[in-house]
PDB file of N, CA and C in Angstrom:
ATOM      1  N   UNK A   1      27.913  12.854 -12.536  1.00  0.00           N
ATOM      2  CA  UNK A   1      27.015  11.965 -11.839  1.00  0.00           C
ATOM      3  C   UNK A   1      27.520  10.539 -11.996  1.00  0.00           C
ATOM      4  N   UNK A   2      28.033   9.831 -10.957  1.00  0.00           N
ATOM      5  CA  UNK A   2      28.159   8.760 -10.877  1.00  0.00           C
ATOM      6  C   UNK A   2      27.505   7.420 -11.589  1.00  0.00           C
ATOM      7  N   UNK A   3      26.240   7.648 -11.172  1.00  0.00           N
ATOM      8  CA  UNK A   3      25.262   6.768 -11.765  1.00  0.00           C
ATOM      9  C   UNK A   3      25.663   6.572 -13.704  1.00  0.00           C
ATOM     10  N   UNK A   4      25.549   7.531 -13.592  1.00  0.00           N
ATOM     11  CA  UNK A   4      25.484   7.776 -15.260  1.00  0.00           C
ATOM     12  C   UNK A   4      26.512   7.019 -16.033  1.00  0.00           C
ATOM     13  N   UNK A   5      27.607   6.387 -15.263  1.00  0.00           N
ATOM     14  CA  UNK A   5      28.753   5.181 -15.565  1.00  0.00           C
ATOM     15  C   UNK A   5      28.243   3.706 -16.031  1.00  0.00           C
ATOM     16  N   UNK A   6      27.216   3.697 -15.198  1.00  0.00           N
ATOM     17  CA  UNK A   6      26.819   2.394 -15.437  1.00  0.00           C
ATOM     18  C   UNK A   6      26.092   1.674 -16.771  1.00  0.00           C
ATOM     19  N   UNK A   7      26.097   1.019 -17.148  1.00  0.00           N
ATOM     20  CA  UNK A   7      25.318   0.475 -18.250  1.00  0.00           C
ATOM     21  C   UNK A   7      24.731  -0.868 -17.552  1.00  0.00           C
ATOM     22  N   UNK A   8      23.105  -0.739 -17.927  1.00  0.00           N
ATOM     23  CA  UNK A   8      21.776  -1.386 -17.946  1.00  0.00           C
ATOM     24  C   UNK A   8      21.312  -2.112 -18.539  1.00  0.00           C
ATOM     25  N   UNK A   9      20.981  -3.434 -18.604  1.00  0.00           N
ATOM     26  CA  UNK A   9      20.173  -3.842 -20.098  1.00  0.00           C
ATOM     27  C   UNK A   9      18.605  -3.744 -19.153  1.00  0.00           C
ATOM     28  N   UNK A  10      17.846  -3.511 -18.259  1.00  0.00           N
ATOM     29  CA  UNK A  10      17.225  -3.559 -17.574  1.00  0.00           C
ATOM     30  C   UNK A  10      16.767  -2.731 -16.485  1.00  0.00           C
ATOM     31  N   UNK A  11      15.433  -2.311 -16.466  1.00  0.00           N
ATOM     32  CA  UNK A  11      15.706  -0.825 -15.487  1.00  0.00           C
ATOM     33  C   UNK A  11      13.749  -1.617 -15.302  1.00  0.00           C
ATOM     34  N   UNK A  12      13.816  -1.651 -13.405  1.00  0.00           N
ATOM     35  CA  UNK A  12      12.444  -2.103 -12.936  1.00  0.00           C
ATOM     36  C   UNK A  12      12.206  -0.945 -12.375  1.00  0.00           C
ATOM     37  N   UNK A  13      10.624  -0.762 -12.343  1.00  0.00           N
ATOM     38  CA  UNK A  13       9.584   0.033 -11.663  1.00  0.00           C
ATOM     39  C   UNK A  13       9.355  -0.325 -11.020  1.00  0.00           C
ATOM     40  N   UNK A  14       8.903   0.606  -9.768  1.00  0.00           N
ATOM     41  CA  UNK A  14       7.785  -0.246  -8.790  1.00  0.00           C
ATOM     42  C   UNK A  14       6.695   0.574  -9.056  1.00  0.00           C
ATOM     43  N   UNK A  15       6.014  -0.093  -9.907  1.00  0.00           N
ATOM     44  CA  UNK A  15       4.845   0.710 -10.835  1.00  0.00           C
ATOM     45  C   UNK A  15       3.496   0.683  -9.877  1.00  0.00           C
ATOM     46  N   UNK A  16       3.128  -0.197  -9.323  1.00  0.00           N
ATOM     47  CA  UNK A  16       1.904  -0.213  -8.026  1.00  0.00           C
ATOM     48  C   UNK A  16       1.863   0.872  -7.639  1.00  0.00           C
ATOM     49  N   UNK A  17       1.597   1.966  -7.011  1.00  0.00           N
ATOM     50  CA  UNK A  17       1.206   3.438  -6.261  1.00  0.00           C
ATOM     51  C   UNK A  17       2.913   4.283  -6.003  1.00  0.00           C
ATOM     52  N   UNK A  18       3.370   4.092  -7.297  1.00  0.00           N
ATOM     53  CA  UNK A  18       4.892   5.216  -7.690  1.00  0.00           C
ATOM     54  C   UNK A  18       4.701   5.755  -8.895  1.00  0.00           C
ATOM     55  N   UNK A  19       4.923   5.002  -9.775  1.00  0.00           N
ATOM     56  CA  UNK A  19       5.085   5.356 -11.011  1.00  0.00           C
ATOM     57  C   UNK A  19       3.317   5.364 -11.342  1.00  0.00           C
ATOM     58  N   UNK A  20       2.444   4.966 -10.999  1.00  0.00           N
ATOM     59  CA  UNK A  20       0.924   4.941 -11.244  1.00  0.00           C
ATOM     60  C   UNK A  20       0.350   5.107 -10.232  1.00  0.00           C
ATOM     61  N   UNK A  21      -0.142   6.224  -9.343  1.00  0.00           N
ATOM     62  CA  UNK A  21      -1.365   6.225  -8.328  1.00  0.00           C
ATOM     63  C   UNK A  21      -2.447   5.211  -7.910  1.00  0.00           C
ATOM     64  N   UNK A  22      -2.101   3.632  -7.718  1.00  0.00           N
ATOM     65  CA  UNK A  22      -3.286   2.860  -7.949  1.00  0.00           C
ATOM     66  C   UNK A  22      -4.282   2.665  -6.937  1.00  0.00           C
ATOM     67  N   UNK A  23      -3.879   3.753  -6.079  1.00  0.00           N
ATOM     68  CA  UNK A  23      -4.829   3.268  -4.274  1.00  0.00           C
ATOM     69  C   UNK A  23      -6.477   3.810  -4.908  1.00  0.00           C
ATOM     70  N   UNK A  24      -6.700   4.670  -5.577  1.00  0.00           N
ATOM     71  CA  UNK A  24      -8.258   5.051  -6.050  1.00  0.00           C
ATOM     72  C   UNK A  24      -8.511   3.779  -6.777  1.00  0.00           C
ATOM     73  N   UNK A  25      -7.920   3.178  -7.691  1.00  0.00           N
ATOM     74  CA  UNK A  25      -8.349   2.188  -8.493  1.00  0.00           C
ATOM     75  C   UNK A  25      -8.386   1.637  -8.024  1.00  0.00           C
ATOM     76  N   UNK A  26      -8.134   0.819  -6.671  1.00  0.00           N
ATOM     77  CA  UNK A  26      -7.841  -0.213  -5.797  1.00  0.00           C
ATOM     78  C   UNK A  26      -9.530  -0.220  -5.193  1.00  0.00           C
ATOM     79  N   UNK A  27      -9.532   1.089  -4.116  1.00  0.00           N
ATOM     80  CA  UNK A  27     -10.586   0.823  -3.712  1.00  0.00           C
ATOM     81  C   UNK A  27     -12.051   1.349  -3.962  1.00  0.00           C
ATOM     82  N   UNK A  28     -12.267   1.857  -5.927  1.00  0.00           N
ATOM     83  CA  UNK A  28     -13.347   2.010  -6.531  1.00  0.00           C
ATOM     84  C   UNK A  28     -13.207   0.134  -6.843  1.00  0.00           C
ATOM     85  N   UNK A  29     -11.936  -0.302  -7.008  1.00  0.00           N
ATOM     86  CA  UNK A  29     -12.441  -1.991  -7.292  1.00  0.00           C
ATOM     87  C   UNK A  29     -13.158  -2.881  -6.576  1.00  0.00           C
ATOM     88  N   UNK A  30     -12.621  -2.442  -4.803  1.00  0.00           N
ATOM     89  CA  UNK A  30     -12.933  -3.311  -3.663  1.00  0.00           C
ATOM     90  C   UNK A  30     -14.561  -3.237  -3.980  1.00  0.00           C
ATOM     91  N   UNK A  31     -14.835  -1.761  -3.879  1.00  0.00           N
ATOM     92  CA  UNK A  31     -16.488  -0.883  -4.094  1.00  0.00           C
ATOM     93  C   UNK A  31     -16.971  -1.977  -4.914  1.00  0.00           C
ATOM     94  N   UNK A  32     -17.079  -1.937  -6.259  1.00  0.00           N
ATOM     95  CA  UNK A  32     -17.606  -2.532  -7.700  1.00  0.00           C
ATOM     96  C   UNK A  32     -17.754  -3.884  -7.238  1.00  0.00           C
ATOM     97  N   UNK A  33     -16.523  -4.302  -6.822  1.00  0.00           N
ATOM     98  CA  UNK A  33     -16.503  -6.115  -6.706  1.00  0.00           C
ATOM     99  C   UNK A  33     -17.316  -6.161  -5.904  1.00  0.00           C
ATOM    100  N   UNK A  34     -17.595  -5.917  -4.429  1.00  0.00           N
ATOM    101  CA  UNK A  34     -18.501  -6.245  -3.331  1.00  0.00           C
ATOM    102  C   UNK A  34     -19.835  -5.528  -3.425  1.00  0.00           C
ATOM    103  N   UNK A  35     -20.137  -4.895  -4.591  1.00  0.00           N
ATOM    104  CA  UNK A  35     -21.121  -4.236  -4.680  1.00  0.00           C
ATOM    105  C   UNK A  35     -22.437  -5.125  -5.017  1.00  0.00           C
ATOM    106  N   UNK A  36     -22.568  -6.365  -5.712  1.00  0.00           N
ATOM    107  CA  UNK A  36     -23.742  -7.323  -5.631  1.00  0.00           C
ATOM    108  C   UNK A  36     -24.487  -7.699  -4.451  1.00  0.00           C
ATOM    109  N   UNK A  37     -23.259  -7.545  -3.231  1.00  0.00           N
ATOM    110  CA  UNK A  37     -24.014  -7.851  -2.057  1.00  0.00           C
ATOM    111  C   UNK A  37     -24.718  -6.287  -1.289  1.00  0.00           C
ATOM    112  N   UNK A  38     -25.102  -5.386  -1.995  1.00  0.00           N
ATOM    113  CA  UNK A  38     -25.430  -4.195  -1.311  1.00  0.00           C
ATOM    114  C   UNK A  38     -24.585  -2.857  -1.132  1.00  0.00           C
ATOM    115  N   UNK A  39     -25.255  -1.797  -1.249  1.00  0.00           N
ATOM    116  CA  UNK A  39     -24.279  -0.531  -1.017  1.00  0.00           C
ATOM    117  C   UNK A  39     -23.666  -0.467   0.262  1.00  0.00           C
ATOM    118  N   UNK A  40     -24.418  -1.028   1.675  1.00  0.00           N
ATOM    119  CA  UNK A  40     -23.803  -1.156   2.849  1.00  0.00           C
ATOM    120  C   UNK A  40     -22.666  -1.887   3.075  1.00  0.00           C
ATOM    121  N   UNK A  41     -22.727  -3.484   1.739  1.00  0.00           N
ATOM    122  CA  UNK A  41     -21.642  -3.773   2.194  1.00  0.00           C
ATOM    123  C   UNK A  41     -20.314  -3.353   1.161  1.00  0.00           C
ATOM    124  N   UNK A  42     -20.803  -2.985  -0.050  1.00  0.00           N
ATOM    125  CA  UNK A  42     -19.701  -2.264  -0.648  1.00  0.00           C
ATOM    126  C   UNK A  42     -18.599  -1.436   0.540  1.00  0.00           C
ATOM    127  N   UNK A  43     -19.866  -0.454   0.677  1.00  0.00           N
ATOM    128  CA  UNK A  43     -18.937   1.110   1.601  1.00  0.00           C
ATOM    129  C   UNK A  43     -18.281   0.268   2.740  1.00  0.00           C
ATOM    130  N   UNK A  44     -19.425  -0.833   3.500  1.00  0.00           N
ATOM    131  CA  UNK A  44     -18.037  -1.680   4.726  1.00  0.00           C
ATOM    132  C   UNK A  44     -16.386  -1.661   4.355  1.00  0.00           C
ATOM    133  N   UNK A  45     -16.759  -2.873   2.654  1.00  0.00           N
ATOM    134  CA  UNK A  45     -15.446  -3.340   2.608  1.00  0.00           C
ATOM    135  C   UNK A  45     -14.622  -2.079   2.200  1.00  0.00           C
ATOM    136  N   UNK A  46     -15.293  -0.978   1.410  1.00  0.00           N
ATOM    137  CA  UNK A  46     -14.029  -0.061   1.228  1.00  0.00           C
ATOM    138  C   UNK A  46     -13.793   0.528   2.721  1.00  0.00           C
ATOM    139  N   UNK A  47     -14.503   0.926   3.287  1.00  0.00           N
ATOM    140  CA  UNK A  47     -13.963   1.047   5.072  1.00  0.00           C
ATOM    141  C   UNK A  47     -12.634   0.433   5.611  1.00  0.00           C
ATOM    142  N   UNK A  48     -13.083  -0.871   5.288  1.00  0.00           N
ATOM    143  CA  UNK A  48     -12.248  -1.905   5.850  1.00  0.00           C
ATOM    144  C   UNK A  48     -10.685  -2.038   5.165  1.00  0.00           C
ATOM    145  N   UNK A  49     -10.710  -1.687   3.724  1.00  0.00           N
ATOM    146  CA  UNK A  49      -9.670  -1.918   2.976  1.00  0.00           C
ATOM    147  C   UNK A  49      -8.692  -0.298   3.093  1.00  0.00           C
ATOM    148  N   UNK A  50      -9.386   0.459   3.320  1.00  0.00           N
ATOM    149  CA  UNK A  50      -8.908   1.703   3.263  1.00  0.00           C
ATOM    150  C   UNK A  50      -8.420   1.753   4.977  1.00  0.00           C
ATOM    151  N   UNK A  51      -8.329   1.192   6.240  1.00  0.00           N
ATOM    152  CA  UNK A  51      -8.240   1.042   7.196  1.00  0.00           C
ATOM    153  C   UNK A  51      -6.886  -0.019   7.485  1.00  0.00           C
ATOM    154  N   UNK A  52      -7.047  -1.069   6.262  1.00  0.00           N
ATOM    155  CA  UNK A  52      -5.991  -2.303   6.055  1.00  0.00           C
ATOM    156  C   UNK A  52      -5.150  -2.056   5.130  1.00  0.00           C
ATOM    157  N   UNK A  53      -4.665  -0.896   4.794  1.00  0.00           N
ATOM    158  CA  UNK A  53      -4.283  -1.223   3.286  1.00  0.00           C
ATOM    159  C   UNK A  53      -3.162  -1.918   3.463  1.00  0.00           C
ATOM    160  N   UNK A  54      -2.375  -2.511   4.130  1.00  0.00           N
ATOM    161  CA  UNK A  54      -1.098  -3.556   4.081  1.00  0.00           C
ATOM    162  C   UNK A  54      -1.614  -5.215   4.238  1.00  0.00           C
ATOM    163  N   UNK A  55      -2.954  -5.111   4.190  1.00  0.00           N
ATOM    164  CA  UNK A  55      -3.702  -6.640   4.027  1.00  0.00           C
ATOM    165  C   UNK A  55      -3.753  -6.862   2.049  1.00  0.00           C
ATOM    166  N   UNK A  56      -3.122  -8.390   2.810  1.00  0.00           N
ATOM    167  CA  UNK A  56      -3.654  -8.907   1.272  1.00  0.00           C
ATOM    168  C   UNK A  56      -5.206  -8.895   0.827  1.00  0.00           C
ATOM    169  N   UNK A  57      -5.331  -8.775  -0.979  1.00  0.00           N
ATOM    170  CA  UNK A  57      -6.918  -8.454  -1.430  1.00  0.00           C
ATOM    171  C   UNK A  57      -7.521 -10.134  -0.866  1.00  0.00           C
ATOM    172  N   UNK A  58      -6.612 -10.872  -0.888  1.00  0.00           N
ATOM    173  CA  UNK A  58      -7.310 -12.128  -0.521  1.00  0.00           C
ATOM    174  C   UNK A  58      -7.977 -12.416   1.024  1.00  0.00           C
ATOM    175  N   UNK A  59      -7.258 -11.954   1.834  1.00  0.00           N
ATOM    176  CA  UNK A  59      -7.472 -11.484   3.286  1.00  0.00           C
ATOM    177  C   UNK A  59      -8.792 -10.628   3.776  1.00  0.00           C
ATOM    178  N   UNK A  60      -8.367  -9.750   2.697  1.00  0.00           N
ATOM    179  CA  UNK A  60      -9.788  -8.806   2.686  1.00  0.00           C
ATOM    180  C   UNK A  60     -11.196  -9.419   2.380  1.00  0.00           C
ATOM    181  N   UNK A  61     -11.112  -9.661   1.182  1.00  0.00           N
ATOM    182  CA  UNK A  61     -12.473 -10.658   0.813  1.00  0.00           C
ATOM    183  C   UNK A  61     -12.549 -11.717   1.347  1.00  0.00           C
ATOM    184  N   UNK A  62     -11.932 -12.260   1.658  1.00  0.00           N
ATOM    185  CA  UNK A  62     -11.743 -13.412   3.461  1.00  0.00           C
ATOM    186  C   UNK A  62     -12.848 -12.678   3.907  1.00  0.00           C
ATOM    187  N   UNK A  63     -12.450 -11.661   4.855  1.00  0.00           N
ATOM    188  CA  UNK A  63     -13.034 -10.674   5.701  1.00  0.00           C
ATOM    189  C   UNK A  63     -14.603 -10.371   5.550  1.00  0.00           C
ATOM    190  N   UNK A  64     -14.498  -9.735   4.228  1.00  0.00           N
ATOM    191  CA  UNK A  64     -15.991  -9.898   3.573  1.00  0.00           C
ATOM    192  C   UNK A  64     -17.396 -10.676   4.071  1.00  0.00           C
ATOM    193  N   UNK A  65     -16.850 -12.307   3.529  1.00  0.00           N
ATOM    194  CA  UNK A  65     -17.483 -13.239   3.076  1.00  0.00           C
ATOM    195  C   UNK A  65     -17.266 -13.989   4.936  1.00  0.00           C
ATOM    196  N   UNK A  66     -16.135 -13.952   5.915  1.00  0.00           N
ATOM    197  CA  UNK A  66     -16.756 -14.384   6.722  1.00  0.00           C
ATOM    198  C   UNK A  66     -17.257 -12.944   8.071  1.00  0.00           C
ATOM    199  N   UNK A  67     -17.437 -11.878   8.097  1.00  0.00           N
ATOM    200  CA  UNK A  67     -17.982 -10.880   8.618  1.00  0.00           C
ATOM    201  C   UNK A  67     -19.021 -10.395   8.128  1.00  0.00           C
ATOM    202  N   UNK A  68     -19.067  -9.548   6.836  1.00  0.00           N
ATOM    203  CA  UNK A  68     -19.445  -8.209   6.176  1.00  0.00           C
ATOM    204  C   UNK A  68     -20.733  -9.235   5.896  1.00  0.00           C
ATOM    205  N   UNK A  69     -20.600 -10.111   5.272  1.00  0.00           N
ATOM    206  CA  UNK A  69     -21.794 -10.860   4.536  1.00  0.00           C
ATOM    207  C   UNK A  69     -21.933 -12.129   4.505  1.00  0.00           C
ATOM    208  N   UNK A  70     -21.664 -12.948   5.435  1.00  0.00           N
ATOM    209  CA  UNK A  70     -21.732 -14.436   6.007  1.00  0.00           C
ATOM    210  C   UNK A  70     -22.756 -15.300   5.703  1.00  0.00           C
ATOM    211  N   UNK A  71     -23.977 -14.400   5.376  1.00  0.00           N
ATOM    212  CA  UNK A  71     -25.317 -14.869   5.426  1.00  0.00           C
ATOM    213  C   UNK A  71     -25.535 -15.282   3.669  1.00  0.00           C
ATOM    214  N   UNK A  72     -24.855 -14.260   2.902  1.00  0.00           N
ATOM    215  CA  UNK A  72     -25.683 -13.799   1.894  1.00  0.00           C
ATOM    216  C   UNK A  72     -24.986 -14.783   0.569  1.00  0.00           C
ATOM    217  N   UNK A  73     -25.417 -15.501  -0.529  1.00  0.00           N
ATOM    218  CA  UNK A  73     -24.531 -16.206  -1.512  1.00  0.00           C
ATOM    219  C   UNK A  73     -24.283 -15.772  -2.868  1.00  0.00           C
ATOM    220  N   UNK A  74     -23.455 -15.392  -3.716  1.00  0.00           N
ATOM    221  CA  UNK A  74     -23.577 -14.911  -4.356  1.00  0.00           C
ATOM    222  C   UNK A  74     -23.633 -15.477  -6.071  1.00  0.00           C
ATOM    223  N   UNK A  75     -24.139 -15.874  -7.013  1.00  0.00           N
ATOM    224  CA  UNK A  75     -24.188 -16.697  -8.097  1.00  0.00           C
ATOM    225  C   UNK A  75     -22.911 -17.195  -8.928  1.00  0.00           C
ATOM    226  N   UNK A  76     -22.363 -17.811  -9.632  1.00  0.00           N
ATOM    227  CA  UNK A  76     -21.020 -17.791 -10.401  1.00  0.00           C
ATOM    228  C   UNK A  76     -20.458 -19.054 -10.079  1.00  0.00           C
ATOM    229  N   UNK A  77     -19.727 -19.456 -10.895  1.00  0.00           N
ATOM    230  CA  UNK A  77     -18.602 -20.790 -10.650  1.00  0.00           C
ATOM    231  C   UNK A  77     -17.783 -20.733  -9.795  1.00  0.00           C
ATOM    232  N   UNK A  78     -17.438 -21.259  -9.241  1.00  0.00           N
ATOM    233  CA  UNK A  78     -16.240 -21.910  -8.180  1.00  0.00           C
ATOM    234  C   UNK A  78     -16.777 -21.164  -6.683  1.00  0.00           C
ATOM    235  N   UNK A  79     -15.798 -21.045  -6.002  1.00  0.00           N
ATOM    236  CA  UNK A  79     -16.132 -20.464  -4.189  1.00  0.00           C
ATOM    237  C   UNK A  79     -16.374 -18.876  -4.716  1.00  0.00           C
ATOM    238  N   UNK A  80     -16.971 -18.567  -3.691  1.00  0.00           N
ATOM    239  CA  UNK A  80     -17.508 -17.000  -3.348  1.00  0.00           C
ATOM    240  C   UNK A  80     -15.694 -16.402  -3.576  1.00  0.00           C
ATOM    241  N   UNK A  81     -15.269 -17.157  -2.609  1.00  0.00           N
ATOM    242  CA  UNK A  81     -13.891 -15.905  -2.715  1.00  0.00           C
ATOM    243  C   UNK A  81     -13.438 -16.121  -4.038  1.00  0.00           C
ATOM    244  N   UNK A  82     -12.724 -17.190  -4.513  1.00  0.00           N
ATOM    245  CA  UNK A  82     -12.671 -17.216  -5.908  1.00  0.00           C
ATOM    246  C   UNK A  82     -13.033 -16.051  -6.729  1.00  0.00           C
ATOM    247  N   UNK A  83     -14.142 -16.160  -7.412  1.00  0.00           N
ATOM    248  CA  UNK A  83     -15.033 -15.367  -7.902  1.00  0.00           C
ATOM    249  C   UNK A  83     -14.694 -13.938  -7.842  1.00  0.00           C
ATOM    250  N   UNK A  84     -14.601 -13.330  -6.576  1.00  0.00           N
ATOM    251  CA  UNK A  84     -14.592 -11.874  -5.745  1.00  0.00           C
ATOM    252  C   UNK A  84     -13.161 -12.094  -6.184  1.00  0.00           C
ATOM    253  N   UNK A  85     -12.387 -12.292  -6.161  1.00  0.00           N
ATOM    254  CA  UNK A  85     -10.766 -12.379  -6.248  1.00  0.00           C
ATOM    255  C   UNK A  85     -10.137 -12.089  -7.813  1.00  0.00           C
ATOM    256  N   UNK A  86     -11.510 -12.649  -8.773  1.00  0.00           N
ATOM    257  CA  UNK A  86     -11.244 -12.299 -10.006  1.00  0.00           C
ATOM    258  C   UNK A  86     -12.045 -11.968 -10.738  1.00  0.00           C
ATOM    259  N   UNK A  87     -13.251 -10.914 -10.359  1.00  0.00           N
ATOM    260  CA  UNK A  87     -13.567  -9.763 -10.150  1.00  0.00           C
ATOM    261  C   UNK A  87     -12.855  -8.456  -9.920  1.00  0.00           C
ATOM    262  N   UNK A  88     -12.322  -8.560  -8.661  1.00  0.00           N
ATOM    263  CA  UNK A  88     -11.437  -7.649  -8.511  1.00  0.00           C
ATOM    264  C   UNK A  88     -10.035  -7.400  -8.825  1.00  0.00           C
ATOM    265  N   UNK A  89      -9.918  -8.700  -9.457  1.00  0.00           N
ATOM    266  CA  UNK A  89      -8.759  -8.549 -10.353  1.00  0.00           C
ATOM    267  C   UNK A  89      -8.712  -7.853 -11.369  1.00  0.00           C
ATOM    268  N   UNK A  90      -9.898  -7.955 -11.914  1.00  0.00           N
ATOM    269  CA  UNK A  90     -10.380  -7.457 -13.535  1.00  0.00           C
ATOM    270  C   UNK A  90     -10.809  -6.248 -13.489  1.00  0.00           C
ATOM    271  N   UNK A  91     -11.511  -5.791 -12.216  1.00  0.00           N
ATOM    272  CA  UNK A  91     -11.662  -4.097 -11.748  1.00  0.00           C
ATOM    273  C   UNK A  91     -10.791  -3.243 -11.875  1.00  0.00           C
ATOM    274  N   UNK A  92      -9.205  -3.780 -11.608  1.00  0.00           N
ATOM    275  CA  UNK A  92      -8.679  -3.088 -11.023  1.00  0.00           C
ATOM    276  C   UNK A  92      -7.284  -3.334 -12.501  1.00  0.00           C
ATOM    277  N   UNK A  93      -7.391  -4.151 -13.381  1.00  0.00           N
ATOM    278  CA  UNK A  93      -7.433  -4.569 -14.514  1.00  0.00           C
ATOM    279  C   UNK A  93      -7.427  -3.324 -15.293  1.00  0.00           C
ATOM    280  N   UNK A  94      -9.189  -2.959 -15.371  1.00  0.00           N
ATOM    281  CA  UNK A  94      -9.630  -2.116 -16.227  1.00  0.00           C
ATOM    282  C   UNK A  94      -9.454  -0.316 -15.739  1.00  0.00           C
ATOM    283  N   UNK A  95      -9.356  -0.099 -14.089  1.00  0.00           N
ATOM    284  CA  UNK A  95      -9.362   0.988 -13.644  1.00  0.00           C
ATOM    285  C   UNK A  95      -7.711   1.242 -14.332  1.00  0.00           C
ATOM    286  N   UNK A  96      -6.864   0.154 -14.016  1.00  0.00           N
ATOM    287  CA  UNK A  96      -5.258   0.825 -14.376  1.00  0.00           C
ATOM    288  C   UNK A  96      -5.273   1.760 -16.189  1.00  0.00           C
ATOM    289  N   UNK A  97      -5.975   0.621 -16.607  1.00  0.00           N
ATOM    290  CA  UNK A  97      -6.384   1.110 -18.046  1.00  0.00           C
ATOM    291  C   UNK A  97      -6.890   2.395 -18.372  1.00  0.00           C
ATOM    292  N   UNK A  98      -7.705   3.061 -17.625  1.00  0.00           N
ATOM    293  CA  UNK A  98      -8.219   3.771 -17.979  1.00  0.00           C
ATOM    294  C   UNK A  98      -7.300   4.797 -17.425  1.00  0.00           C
TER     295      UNK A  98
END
């Protein structure tokens, strides 16, 4: 085997949905994070994300906050997206973990 010549100090993964399955953790996160504003709009955004999956998470909760739930505000420091952005950072944080 050819390969087997070479010497490495360094060997990358593409660990995101190869080496780790992360599309369930992804969108039980989208679920959890958008879940303060209602079960309707939870199930939207996983609709929506499971429909987009080549959209950025930032794009998405874009999407959210000016479609899914335009009306509605949600409590916490800094902007709505903010917030939702690291939320679902930390969802998806803790889903890899587990």
């Amino acid at each position: 085997m050819k390969f087997l010549m070479f010497q490495y100090n360094t060997l990358i993964f593409d660990f995101d949905g190869v080496v780790l399955n992360s599309n369930q953790v992804k969108t039980e996160a989208f679920f959890y994070t958008t879940l303060p504003y209602g079960e309707d709009a939870a199930n939207a955004m996983v609709e929506y994300h499971i429909k987009h999956g080549g959209i950025l998470r930032y794009k998405k909760i874009a999407y959210l906050l000016d479609y899914i739930v335009p009306a509605k505000a949600i409590h916490g420091c800094g902007s709505q997206l903010d917030v939702l952005l690291h939320r679902y950072a930390a969802q998806v944080y803790q889903g890899l973990l587990t």
